[in-house]
N, C-alpha and C. Protein backbone atom coordinates (compact mmCIF):
# COMPACT_ATOMS: atom_id res chain seq x y z
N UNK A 1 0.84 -1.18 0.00
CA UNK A 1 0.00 0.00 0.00
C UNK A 1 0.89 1.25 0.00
N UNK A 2 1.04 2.48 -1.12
CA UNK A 2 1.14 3.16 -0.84
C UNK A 2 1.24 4.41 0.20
N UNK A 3 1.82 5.27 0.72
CA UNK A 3 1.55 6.12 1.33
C UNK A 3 1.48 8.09 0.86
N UNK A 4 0.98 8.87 1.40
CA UNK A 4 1.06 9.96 0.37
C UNK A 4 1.92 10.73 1.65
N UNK A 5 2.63 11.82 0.80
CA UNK A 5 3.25 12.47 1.18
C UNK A 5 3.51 14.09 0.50
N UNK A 6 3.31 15.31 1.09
CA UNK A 6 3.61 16.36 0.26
C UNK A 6 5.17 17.01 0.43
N UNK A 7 5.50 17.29 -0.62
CA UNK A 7 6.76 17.68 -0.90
C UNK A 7 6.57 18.86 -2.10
N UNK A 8 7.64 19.73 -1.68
CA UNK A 8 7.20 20.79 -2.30
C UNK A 8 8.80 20.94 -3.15
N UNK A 9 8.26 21.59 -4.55
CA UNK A 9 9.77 21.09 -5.43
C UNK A 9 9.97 22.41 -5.97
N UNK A 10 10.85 23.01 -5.99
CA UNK A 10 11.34 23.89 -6.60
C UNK A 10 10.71 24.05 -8.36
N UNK A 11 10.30 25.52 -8.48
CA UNK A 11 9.08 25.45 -9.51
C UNK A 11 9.53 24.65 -10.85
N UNK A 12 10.95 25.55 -11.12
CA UNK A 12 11.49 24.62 -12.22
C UNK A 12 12.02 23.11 -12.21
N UNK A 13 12.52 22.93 -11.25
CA UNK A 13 12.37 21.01 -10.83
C UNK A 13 10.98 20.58 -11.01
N UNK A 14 9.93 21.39 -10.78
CA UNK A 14 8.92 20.54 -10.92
C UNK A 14 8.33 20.36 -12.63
N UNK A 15 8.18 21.55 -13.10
CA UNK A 15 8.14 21.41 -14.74
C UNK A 15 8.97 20.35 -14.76
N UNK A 16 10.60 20.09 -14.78
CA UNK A 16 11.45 19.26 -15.64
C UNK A 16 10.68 17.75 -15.14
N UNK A 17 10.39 17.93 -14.09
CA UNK A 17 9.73 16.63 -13.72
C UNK A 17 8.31 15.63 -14.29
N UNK A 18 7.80 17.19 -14.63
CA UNK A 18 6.39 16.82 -15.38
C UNK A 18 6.86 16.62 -17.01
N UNK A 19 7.86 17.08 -17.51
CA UNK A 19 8.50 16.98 -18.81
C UNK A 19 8.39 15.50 -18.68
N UNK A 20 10.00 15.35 -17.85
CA UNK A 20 10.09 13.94 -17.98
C UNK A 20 9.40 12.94 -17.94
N UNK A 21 7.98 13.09 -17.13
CA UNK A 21 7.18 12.25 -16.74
C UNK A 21 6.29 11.60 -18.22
N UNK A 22 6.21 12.96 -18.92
CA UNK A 22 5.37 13.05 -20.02
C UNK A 22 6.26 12.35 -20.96
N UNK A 23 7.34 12.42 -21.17
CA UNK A 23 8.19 11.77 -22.02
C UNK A 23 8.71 10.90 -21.90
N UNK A 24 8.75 10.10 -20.69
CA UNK A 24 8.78 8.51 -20.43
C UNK A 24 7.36 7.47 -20.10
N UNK A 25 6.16 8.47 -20.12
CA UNK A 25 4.94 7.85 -20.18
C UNK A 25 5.01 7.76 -18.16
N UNK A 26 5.69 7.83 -17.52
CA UNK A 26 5.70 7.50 -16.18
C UNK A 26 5.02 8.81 -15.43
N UNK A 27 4.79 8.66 -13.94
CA UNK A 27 3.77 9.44 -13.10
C UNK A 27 5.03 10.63 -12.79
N UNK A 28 4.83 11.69 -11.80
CA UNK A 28 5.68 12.53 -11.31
C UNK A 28 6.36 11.40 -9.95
N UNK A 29 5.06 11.11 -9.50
CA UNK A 29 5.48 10.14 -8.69
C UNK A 29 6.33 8.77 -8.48
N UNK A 30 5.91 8.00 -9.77
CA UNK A 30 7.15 7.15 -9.94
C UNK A 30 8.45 7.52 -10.45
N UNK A 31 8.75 8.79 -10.32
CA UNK A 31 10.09 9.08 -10.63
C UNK A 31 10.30 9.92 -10.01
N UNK A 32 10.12 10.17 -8.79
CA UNK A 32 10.18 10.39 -7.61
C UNK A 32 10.67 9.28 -6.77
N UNK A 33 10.09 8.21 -6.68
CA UNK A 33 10.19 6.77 -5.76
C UNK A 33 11.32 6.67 -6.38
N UNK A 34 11.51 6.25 -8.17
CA UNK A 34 12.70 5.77 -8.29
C UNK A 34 14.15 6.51 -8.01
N UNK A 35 14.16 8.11 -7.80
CA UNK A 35 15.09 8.39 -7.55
C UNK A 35 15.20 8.56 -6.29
N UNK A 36 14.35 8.74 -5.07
CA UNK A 36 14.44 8.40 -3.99
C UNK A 36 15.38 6.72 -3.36
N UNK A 37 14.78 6.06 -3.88
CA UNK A 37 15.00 4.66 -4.31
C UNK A 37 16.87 4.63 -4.45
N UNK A 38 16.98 5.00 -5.34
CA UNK A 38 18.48 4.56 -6.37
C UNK A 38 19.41 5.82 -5.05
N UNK A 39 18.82 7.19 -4.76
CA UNK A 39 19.62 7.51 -3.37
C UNK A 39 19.99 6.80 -2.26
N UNK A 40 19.19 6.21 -1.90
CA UNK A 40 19.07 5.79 -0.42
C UNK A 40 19.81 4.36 -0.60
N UNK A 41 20.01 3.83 -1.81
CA UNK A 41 20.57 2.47 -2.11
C UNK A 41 22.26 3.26 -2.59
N UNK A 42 22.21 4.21 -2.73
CA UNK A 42 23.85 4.53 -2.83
C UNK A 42 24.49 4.59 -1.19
N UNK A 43 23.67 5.45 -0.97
CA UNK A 43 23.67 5.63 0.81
C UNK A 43 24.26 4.42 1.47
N UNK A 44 23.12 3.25 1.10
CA UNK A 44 23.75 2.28 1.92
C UNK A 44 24.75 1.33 1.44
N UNK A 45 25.72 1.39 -0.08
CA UNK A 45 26.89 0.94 -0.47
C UNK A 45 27.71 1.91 0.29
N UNK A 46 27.45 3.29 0.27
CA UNK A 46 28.75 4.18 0.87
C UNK A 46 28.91 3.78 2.12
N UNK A 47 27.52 3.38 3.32
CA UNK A 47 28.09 3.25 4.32
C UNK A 47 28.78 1.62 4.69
N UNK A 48 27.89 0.45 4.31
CA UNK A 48 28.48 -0.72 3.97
C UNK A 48 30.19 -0.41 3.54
N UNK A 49 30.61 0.25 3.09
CA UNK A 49 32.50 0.31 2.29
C UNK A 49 32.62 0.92 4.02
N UNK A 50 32.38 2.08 4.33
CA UNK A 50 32.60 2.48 5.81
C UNK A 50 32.68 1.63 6.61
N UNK A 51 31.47 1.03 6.73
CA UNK A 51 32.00 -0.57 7.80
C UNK A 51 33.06 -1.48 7.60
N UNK A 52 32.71 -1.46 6.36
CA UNK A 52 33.78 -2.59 6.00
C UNK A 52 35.25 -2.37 5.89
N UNK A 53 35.82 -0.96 5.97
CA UNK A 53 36.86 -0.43 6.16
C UNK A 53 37.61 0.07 7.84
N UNK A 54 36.56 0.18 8.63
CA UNK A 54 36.58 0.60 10.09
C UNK A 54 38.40 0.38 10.28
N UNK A 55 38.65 -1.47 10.10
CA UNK A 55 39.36 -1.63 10.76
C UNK A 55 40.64 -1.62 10.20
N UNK A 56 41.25 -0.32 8.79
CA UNK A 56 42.10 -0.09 8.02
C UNK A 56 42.97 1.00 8.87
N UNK A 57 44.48 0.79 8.53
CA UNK A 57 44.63 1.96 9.22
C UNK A 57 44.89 3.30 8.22
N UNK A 58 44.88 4.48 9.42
CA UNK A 58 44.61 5.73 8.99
C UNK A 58 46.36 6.18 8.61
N UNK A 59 46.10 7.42 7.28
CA UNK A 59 47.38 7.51 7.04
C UNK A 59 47.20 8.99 7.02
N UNK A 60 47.95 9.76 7.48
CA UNK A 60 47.88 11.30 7.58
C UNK A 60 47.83 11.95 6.04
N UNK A 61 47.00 12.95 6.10
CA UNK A 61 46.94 13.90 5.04
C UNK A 61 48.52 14.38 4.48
N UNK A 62 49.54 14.44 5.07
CA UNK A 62 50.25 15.91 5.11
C UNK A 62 51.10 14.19 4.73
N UNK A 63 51.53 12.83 4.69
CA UNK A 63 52.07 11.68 4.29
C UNK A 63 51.57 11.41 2.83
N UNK A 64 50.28 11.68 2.63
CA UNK A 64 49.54 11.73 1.22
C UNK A 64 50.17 12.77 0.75
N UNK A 65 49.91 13.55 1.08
CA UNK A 65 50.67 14.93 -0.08
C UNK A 65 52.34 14.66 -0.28
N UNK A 66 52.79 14.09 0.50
CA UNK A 66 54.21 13.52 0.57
C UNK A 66 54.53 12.86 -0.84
N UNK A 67 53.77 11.54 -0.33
CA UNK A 67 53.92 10.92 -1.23
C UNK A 67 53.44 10.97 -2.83
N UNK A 68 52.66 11.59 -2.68
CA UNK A 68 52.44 12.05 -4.33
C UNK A 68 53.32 13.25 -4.83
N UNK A 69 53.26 13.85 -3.85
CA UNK A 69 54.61 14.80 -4.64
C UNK A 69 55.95 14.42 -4.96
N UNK A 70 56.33 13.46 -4.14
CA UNK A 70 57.66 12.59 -4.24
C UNK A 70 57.49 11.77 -5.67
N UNK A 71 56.45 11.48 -6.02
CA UNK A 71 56.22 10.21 -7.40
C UNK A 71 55.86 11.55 -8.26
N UNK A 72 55.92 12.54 -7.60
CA UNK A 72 55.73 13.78 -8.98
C UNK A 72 54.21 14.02 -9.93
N UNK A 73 53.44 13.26 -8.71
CA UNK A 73 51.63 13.23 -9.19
C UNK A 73 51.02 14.26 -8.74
N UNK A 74 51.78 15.28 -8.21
CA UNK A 74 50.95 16.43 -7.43
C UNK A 74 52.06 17.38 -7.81
């Protein structure tokens, strides 16, 4: 079951939205969900790599700039 929700879109986001909608045959709303959707699923690869990195160790900023300037990449 659906749920409704109001959201208020910036005037010209909302035209491009009704464009698009019209030109993929899809609702304002399902392309809404889907990009809601495809965010919140990046969200949770970025934080999944975060976990999964916790236990790496940390290397100082000012060792990074070191070393790339030494290999002549910076």
């Amino acid at each position: 079951m659906n749920k409704r929700a109001t959201v208020y879109f910036d005037p010209d986001l909302h035209r491009a939205l009704r464009i698009k909608a019209a030109e993929t045959d899809q609702s304002v709303s399902a392309l809404v969900n889907a990009a809601v959707r495809k965010a919140l699923a990046e969200d949770a690869i970025d934080l999944a790599a975060f976990e999964d990195r916790v236990n790496e160790s940390t290397v100082p900023y000012e060792a990074v700039l070191r070393n790339l300037r030494g290999r002549g990449k910076l």
